[in-house]
PDB file of N, CA and C in Angstrom:
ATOM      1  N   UNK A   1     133.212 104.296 115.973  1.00  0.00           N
ATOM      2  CA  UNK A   1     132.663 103.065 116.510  1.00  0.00           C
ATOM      3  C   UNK A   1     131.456 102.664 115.673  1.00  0.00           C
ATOM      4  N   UNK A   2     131.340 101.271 115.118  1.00  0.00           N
ATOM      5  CA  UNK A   2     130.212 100.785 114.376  1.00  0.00           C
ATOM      6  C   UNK A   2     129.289 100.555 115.294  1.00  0.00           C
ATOM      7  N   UNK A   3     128.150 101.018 115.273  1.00  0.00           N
ATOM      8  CA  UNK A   3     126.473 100.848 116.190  1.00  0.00           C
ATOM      9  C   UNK A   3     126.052  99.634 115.448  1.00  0.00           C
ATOM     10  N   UNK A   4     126.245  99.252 114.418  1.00  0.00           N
ATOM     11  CA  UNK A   4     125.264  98.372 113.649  1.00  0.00           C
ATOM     12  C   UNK A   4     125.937  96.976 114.242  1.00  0.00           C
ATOM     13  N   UNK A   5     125.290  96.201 113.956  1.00  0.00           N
ATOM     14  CA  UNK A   5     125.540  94.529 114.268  1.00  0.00           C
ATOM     15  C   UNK A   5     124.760  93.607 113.640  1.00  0.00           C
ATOM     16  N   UNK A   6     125.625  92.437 113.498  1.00  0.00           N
ATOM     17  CA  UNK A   6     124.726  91.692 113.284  1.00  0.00           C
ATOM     18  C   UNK A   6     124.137  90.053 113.906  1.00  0.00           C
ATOM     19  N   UNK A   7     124.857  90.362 114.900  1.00  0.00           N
ATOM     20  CA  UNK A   7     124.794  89.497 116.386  1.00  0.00           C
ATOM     21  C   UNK A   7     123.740  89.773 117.004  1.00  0.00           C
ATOM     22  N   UNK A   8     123.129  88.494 117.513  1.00  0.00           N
ATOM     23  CA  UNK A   8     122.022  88.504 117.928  1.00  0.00           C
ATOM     24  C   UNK A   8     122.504  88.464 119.112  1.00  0.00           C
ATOM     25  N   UNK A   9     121.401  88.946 120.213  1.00  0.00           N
ATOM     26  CA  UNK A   9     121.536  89.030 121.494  1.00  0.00           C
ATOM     27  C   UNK A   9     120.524  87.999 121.788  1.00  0.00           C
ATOM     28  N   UNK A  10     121.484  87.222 123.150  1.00  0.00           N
ATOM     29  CA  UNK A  10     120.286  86.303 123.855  1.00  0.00           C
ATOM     30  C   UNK A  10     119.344  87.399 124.674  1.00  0.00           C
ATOM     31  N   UNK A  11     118.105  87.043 124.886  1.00  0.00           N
ATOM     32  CA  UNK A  11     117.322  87.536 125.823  1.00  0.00           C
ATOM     33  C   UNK A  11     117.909  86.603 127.332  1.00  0.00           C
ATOM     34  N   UNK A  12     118.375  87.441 128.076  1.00  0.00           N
ATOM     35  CA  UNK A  12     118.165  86.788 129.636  1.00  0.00           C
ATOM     36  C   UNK A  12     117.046  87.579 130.762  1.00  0.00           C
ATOM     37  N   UNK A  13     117.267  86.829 131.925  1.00  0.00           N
ATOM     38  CA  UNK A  13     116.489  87.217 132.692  1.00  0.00           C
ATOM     39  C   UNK A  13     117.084  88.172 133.828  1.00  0.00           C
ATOM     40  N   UNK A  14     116.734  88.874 134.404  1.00  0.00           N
ATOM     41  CA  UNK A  14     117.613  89.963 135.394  1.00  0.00           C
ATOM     42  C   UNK A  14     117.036  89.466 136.459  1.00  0.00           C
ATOM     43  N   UNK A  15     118.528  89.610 137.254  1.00  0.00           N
ATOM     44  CA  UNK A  15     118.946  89.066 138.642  1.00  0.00           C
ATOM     45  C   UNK A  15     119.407  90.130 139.302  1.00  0.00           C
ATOM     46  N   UNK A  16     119.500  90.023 140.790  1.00  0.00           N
ATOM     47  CA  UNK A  16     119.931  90.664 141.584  1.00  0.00           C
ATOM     48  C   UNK A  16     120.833  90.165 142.195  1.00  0.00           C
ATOM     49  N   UNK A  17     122.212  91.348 142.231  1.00  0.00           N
ATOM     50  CA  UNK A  17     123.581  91.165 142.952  1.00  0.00           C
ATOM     51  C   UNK A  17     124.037  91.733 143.556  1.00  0.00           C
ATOM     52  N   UNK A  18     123.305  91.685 145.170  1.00  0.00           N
ATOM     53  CA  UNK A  18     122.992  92.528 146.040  1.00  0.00           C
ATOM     54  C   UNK A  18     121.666  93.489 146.174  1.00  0.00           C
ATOM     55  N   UNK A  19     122.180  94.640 145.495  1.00  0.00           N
ATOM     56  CA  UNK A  19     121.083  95.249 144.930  1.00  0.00           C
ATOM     57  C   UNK A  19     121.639  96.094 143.522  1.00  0.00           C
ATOM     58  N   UNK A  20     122.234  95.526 142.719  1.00  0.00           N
ATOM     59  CA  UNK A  20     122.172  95.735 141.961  1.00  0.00           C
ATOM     60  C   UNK A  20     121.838  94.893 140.678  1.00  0.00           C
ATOM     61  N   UNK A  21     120.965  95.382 139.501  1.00  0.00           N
ATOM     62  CA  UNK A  21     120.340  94.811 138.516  1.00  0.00           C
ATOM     63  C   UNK A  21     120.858  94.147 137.648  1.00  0.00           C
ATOM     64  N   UNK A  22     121.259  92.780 137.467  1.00  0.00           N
ATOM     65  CA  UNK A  22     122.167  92.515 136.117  1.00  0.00           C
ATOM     66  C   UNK A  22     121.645  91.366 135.066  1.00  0.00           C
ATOM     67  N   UNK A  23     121.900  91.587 133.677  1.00  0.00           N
ATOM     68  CA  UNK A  23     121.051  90.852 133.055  1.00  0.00           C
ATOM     69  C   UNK A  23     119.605  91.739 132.447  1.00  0.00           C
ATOM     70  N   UNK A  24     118.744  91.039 131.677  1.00  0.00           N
ATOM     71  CA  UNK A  24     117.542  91.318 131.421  1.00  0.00           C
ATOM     72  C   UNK A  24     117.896  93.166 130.278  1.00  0.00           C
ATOM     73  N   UNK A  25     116.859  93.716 130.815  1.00  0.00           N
ATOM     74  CA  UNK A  25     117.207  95.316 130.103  1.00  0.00           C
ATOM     75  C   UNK A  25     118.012  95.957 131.025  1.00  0.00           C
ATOM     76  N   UNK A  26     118.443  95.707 132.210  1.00  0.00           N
ATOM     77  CA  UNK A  26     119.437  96.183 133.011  1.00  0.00           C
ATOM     78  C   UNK A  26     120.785  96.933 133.040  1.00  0.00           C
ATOM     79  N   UNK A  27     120.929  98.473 133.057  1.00  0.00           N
ATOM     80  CA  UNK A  27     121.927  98.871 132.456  1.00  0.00           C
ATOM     81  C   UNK A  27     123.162  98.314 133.245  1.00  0.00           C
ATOM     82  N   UNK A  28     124.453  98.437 131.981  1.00  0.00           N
ATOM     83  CA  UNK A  28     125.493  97.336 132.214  1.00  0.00           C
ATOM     84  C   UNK A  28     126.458  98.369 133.356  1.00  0.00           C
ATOM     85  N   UNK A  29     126.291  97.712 134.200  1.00  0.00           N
ATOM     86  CA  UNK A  29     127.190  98.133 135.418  1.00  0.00           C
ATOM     87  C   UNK A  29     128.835  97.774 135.936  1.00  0.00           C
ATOM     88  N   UNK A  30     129.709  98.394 135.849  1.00  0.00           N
ATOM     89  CA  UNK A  30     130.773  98.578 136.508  1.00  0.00           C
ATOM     90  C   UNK A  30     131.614  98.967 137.525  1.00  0.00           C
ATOM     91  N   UNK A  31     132.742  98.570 137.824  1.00  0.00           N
ATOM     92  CA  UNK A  31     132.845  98.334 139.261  1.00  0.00           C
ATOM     93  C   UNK A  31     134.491  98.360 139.469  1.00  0.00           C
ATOM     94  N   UNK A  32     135.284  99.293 139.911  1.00  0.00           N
ATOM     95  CA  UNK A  32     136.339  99.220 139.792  1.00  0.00           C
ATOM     96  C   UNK A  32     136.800  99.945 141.161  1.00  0.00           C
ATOM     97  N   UNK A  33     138.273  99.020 141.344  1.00  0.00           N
ATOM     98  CA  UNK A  33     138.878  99.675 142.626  1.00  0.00           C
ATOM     99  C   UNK A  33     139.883 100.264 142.394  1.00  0.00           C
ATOM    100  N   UNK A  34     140.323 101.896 143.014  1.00  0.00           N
ATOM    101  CA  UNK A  34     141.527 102.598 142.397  1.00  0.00           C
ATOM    102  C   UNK A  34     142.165 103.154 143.785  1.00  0.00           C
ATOM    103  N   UNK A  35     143.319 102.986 143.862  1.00  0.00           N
ATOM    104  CA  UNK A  35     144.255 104.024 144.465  1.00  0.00           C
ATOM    105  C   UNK A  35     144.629 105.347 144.208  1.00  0.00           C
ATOM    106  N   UNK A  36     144.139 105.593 143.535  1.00  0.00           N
ATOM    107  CA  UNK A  36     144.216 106.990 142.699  1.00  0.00           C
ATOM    108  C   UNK A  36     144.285 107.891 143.760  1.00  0.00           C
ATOM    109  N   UNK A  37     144.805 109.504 143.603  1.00  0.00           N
ATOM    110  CA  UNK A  37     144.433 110.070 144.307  1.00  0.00           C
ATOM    111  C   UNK A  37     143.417 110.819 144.080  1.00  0.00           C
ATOM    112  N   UNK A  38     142.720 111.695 145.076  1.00  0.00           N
ATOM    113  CA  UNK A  38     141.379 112.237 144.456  1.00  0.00           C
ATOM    114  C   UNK A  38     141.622 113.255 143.345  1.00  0.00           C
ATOM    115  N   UNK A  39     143.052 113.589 142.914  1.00  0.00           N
ATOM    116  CA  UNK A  39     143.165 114.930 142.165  1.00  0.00           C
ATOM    117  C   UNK A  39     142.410 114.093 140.614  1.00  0.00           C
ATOM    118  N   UNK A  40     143.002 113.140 140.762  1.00  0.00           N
ATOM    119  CA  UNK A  40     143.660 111.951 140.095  1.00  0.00           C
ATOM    120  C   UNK A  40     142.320 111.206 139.182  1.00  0.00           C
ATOM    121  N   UNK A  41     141.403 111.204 139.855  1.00  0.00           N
ATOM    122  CA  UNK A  41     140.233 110.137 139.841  1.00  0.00           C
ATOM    123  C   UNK A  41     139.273 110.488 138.255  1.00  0.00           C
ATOM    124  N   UNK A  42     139.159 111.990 137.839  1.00  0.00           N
ATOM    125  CA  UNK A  42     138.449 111.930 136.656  1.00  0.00           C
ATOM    126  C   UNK A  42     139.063 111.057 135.371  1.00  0.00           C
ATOM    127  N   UNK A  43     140.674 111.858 135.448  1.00  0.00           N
ATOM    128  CA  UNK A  43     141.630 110.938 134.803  1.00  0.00           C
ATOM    129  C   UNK A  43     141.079 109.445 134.868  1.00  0.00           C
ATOM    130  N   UNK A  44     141.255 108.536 135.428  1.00  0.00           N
ATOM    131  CA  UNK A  44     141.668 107.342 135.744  1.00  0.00           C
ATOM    132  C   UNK A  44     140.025 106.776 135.769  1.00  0.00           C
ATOM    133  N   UNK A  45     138.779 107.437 135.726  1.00  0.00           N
ATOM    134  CA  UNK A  45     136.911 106.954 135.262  1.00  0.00           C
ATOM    135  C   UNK A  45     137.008 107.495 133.790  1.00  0.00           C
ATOM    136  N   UNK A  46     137.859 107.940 133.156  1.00  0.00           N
ATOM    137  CA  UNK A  46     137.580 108.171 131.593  1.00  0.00           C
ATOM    138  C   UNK A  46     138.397 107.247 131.145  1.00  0.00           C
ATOM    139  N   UNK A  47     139.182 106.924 131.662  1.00  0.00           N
ATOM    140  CA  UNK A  47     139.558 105.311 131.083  1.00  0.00           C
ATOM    141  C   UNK A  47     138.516 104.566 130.744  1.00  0.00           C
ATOM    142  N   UNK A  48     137.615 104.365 131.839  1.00  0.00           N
ATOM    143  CA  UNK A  48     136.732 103.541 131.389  1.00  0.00           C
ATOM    144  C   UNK A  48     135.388 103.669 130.659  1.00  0.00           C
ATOM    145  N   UNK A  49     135.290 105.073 130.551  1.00  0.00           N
ATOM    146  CA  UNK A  49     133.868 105.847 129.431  1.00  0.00           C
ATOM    147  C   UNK A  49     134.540 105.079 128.027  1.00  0.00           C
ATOM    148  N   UNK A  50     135.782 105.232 127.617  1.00  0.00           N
ATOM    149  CA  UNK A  50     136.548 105.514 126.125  1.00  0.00           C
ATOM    150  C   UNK A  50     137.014 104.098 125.897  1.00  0.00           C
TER     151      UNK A  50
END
């Protein structure tokens, strides 16, 4: 994976969505619904690390 860029990032402002932080320096949060079973579930959250 390339770290470097050369895209600028807008600065925004952080908001609240609910209570969670989004925007601004706010780490980027995710949110997913699974049927999985519990054996099941590490499988199916490293989907979304990778």
């Amino acid at each position: 994976m390339d770290t470097t860029s050369s895209i600028k990032q807008k600065n925004t402002r952080q908001i609240l969505v609910g209570d969670v932080p989004v925007g601004g320096n706010a780490p980027i949060t995710v949110q997913s619904m699974t049927t999985t079973k519990p054996l099941m579930w590490m499988r199916h959250c490293s989907r979304f690390i990778h």
